[in-house]
PDB file of N, CA and C in Angstrom:
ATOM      1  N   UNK A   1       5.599  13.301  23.800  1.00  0.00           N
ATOM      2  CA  UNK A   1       4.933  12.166  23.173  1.00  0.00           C
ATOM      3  C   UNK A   1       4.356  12.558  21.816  1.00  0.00           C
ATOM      4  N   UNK A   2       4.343  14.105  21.755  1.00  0.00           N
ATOM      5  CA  UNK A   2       3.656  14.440  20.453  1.00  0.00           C
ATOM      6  C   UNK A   2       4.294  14.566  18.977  1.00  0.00           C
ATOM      7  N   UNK A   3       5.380  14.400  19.612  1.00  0.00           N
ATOM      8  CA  UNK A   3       6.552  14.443  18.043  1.00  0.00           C
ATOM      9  C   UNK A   3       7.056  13.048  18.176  1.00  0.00           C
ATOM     10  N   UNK A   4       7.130  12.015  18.568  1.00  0.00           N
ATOM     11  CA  UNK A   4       7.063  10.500  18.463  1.00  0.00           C
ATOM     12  C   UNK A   4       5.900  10.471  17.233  1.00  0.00           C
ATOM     13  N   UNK A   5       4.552  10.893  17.835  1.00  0.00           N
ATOM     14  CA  UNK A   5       3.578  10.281  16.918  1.00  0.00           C
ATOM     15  C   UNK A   5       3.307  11.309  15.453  1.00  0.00           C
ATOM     16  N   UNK A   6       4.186  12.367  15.984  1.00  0.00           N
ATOM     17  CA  UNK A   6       4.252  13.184  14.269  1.00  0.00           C
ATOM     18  C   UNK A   6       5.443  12.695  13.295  1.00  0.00           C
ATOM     19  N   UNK A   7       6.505  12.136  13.962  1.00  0.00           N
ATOM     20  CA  UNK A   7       7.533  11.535  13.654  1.00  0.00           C
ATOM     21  C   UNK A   7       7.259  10.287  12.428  1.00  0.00           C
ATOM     22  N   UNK A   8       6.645   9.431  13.185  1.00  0.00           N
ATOM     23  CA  UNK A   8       5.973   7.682  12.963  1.00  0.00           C
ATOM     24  C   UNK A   8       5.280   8.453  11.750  1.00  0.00           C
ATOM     25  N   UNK A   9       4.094   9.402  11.842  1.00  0.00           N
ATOM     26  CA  UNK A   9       3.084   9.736  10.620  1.00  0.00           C
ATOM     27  C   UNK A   9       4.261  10.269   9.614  1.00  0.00           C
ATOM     28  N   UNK A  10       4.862  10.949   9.325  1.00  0.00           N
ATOM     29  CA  UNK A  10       6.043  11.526   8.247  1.00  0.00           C
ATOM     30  C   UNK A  10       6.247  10.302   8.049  1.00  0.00           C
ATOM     31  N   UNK A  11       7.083   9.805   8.526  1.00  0.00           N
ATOM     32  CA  UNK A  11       7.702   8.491   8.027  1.00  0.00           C
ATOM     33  C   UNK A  11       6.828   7.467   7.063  1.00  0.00           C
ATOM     34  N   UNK A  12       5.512   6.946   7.899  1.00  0.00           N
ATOM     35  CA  UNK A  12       5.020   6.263   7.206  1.00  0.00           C
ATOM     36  C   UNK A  12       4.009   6.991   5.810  1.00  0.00           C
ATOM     37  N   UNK A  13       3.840   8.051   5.843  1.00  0.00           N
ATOM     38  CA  UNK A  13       3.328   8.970   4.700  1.00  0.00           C
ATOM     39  C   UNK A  13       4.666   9.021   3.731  1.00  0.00           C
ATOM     40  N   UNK A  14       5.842   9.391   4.197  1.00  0.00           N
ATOM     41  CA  UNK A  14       6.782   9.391   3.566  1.00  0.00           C
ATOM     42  C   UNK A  14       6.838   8.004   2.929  1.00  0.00           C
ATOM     43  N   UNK A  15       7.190   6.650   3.160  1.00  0.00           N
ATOM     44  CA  UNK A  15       7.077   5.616   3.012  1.00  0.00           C
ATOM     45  C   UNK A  15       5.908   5.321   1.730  1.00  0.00           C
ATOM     46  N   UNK A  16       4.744   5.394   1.920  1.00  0.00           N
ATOM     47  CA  UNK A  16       3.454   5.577   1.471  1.00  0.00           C
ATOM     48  C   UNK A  16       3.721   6.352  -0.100  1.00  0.00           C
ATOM     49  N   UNK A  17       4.298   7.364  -0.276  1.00  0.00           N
ATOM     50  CA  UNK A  17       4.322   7.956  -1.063  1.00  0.00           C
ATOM     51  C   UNK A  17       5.900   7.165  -2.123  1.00  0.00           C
ATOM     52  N   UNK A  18       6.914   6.925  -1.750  1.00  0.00           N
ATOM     53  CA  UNK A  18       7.806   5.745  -2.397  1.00  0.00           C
ATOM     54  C   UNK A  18       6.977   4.914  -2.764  1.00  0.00           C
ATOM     55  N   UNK A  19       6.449   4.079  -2.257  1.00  0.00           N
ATOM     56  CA  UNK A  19       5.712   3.167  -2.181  1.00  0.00           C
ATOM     57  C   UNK A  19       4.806   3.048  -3.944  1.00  0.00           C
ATOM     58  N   UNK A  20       3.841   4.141  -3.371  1.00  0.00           N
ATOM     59  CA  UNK A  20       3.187   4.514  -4.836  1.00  0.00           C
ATOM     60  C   UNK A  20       4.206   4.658  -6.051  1.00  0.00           C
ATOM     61  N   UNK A  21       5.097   5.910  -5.543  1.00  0.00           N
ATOM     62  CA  UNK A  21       5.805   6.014  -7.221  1.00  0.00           C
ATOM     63  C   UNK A  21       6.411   4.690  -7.652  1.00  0.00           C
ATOM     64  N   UNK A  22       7.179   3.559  -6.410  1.00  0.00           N
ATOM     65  CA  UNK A  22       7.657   2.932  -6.963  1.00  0.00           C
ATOM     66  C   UNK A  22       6.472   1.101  -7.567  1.00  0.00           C
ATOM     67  N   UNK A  23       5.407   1.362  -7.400  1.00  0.00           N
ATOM     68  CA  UNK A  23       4.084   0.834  -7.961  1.00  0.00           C
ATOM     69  C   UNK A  23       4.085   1.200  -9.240  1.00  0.00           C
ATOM     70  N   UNK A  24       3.608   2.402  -9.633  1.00  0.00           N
ATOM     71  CA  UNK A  24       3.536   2.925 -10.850  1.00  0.00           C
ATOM     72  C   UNK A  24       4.798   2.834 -11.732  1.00  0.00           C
ATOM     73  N   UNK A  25       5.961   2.881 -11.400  1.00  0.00           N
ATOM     74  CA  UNK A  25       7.102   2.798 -12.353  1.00  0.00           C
ATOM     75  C   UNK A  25       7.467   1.431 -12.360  1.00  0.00           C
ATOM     76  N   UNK A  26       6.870   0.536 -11.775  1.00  0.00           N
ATOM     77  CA  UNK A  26       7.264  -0.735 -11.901  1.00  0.00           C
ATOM     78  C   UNK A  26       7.084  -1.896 -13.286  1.00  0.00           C
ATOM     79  N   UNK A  27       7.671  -2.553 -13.977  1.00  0.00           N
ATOM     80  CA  UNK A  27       7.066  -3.043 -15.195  1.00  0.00           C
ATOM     81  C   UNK A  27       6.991  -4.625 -14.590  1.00  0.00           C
ATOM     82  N   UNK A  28       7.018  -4.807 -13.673  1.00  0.00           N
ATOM     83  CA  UNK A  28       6.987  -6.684 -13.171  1.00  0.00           C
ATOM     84  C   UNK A  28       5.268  -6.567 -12.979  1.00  0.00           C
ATOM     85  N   UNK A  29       4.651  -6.813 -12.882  1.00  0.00           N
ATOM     86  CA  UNK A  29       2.874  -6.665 -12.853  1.00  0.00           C
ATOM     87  C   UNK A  29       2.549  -7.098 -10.764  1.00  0.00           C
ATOM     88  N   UNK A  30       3.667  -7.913 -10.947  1.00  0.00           N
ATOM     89  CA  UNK A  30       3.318  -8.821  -9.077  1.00  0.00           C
ATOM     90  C   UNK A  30       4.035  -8.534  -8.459  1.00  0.00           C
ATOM     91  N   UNK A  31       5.634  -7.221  -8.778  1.00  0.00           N
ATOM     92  CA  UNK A  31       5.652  -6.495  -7.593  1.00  0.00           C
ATOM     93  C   UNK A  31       5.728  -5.094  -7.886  1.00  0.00           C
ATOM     94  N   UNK A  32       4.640  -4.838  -8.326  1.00  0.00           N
ATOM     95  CA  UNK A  32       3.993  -3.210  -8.560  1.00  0.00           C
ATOM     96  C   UNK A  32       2.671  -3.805  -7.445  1.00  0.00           C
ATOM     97  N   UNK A  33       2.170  -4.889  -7.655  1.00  0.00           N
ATOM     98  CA  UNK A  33       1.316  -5.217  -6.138  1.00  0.00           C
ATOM     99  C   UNK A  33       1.639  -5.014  -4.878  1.00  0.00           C
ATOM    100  N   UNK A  34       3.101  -5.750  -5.291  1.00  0.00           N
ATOM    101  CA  UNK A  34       3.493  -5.744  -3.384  1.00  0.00           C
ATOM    102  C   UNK A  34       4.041  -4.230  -3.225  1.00  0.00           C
ATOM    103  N   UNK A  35       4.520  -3.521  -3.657  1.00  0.00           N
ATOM    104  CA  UNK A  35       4.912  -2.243  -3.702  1.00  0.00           C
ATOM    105  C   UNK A  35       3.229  -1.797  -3.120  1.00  0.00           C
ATOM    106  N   UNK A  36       1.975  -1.850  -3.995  1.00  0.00           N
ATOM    107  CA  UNK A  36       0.770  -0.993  -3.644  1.00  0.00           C
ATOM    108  C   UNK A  36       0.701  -2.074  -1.964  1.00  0.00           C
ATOM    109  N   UNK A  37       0.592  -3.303  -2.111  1.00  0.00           N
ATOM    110  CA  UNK A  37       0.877  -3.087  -0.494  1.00  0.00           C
ATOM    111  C   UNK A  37       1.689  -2.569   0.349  1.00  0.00           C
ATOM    112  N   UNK A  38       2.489  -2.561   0.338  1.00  0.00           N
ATOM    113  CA  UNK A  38       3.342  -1.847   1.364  1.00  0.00           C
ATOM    114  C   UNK A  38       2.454  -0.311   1.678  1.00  0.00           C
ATOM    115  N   UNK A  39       2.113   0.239   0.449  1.00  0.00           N
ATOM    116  CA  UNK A  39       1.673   1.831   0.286  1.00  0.00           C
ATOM    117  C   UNK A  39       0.779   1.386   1.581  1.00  0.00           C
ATOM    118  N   UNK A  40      -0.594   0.144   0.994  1.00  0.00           N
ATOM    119  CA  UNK A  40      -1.556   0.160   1.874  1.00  0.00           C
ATOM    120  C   UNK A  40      -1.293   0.214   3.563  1.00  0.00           C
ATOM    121  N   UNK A  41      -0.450  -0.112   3.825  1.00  0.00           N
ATOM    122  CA  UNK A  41       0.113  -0.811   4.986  1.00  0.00           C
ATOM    123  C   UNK A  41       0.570   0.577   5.801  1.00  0.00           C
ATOM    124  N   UNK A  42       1.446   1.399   4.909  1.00  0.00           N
ATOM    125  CA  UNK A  42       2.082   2.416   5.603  1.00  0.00           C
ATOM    126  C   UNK A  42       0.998   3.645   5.342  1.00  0.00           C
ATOM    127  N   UNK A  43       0.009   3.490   4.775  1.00  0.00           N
ATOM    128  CA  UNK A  43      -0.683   4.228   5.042  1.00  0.00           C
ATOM    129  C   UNK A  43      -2.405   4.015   6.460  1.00  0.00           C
ATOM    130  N   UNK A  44      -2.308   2.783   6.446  1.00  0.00           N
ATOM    131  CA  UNK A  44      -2.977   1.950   7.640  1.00  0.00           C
ATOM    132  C   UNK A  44      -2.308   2.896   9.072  1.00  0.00           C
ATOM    133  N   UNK A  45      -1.050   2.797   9.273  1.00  0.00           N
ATOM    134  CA  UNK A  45      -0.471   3.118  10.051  1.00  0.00           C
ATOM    135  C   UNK A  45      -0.868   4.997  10.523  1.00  0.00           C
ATOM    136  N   UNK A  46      -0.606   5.329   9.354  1.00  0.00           N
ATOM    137  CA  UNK A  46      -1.127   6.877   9.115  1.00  0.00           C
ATOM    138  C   UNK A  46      -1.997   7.133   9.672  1.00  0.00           C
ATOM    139  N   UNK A  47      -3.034   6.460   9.003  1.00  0.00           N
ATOM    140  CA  UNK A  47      -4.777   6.396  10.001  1.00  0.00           C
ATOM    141  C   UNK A  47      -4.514   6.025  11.416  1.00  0.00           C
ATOM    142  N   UNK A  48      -3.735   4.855  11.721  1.00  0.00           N
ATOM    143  CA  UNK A  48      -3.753   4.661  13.125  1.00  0.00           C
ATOM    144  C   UNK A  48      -3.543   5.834  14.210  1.00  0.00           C
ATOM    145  N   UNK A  49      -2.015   6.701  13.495  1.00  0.00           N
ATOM    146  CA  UNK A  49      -1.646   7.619  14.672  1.00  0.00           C
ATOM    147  C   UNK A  49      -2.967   8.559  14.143  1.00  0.00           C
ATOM    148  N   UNK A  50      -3.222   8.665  13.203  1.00  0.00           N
ATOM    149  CA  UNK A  50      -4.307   9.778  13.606  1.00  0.00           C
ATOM    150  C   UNK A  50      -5.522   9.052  14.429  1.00  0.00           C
ATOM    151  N   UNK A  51      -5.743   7.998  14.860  1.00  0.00           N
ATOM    152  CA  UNK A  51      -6.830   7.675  15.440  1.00  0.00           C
ATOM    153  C   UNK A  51      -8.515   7.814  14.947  1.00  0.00           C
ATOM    154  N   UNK A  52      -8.232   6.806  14.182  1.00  0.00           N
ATOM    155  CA  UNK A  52      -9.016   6.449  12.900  1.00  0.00           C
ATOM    156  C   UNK A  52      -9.373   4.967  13.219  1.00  0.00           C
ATOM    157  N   UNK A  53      -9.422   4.206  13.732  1.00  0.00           N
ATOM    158  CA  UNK A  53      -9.367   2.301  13.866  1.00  0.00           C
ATOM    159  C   UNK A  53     -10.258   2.399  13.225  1.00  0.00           C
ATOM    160  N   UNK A  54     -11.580   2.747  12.530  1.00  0.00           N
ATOM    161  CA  UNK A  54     -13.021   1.832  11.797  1.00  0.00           C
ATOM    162  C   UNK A  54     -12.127   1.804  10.221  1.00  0.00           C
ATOM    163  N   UNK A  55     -11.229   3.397  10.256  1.00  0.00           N
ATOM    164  CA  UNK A  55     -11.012   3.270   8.771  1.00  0.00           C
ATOM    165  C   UNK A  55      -9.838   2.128   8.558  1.00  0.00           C
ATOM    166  N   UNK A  56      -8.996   2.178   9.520  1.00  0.00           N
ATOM    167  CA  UNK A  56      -7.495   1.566   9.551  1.00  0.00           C
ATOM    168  C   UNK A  56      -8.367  -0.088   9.079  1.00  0.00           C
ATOM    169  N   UNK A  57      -9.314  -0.725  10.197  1.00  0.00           N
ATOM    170  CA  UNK A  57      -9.493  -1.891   9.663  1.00  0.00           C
ATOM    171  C   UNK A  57     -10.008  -2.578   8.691  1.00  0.00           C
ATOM    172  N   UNK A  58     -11.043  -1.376   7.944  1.00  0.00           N
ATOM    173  CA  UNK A  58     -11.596  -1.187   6.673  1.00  0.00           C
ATOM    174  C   UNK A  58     -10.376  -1.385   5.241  1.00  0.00           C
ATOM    175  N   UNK A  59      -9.365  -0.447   5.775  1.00  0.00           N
ATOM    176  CA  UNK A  59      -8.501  -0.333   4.955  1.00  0.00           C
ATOM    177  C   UNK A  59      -7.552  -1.284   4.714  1.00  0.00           C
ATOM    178  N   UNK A  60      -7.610  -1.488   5.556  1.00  0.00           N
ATOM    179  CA  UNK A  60      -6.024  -2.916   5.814  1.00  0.00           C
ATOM    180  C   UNK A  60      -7.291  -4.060   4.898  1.00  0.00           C
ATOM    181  N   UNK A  61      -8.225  -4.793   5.375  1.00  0.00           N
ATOM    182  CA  UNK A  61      -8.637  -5.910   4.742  1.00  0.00           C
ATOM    183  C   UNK A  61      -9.228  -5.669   3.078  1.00  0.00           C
ATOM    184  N   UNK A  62      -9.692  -4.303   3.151  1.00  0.00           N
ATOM    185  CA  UNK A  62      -9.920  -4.015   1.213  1.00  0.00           C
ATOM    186  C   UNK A  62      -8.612  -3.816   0.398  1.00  0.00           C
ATOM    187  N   UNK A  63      -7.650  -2.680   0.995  1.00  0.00           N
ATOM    188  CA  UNK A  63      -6.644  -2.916  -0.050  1.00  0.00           C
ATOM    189  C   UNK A  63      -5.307  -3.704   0.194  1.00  0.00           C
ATOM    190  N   UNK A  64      -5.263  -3.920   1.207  1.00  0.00           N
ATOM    191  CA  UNK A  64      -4.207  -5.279   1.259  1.00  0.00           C
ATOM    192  C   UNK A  64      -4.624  -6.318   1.260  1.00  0.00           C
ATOM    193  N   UNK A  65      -6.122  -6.848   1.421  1.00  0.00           N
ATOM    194  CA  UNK A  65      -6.260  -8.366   1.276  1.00  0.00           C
ATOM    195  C   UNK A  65      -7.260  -8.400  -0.009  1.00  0.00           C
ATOM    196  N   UNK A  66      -8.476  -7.909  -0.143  1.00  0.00           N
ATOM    197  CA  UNK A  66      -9.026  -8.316  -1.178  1.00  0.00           C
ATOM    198  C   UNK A  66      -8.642  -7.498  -2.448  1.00  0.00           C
ATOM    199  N   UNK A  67      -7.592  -6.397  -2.509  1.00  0.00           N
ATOM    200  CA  UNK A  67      -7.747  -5.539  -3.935  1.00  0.00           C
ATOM    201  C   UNK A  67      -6.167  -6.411  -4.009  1.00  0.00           C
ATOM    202  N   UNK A  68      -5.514  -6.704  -3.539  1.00  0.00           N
ATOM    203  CA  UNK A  68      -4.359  -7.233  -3.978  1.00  0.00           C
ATOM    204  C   UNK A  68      -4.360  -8.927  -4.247  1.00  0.00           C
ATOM    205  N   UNK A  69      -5.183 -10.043  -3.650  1.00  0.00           N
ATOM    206  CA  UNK A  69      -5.597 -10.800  -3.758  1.00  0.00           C
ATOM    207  C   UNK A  69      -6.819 -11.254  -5.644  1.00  0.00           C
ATOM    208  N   UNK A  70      -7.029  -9.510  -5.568  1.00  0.00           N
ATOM    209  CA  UNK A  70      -7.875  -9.548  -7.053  1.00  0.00           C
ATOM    210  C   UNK A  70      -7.004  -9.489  -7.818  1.00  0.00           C
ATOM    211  N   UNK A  71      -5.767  -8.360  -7.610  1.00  0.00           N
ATOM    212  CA  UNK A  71      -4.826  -8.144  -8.779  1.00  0.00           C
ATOM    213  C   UNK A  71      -4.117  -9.243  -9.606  1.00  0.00           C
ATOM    214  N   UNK A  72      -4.028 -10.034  -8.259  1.00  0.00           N
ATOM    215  CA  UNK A  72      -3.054 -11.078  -8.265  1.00  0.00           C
ATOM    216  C   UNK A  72      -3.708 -12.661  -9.219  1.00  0.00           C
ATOM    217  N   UNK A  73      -5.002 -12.450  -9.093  1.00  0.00           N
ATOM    218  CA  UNK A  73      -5.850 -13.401  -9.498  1.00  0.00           C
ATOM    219  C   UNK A  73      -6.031 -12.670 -11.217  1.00  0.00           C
ATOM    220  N   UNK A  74      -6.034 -11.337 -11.357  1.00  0.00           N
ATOM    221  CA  UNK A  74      -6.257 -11.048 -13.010  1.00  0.00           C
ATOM    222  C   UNK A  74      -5.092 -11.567 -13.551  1.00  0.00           C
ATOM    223  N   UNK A  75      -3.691 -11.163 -12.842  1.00  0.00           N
ATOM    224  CA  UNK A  75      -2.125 -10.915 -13.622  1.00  0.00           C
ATOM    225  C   UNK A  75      -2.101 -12.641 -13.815  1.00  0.00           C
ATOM    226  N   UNK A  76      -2.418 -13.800 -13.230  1.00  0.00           N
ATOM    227  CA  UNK A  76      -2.257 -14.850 -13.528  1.00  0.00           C
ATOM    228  C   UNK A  76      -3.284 -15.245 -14.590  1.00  0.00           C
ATOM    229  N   UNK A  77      -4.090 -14.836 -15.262  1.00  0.00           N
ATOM    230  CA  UNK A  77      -5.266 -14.681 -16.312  1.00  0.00           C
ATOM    231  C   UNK A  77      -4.196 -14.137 -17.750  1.00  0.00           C
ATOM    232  N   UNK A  78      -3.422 -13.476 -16.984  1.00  0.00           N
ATOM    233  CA  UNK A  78      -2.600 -12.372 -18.503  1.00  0.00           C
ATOM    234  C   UNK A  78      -1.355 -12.428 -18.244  1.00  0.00           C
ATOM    235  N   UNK A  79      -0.311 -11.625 -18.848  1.00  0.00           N
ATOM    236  CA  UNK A  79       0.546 -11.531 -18.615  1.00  0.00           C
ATOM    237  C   UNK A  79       1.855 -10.759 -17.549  1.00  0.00           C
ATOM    238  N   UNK A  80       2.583 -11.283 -16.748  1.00  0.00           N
ATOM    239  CA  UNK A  80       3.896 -10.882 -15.341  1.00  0.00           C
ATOM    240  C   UNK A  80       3.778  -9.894 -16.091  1.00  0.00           C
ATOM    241  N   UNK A  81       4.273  -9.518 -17.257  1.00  0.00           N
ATOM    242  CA  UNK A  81       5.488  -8.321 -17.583  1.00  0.00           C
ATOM    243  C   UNK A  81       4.832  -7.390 -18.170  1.00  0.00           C
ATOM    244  N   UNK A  82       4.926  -6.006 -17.679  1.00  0.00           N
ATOM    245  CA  UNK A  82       4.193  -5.007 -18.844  1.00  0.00           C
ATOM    246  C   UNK A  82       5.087  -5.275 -20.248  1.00  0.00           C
ATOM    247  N   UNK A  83       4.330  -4.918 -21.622  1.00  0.00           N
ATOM    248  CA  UNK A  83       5.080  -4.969 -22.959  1.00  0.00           C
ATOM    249  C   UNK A  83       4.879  -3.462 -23.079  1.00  0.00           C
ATOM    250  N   UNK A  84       6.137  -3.043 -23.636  1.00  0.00           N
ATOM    251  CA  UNK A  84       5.983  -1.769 -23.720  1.00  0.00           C
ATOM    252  C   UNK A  84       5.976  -1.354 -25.401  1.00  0.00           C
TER     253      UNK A  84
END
């Protein structure tokens, strides 16, 4: 059962880490968001197998609902597209 749940953590750390680079290299402004969600998400999971729940639920509602919900509320203030 113990390499199932070391398995799931690689993966979603692995995941987590795409995730980010492909955030940061992104030039669309609203899906360099959904990219940092996904990160948030597969890193939620991370915390889970390590057995973490205060942080996992902390984490899931700050950076997938209210820090992406903010982003999303500036980028419609300014402009979709980075100008390079």
């Amino acid at each position: 059962m113990i390499e199932v749940h070391l398995l799931i953590l690689s993966l979603a750390l692995i995941l987590g880490f795409i995730a980010s680079y492909l955030a940061v290299m992104e030039r669309d402004l609203l899906k360099a968001v959904g990219f940092s969600s996904v990160q948030a998400i597969a890193y939620a999971i991370a915390f889970y197998i390590l057995m973490a729940p205060d942080i996992v639920l902390t984490y899931i509602a700050i950076a997938v609902g209210i820090y992406s919900a903010l982003l999303i509320f500036a980028i419609s203030k300014t402009e979709r597209y980075e100008v390079v």
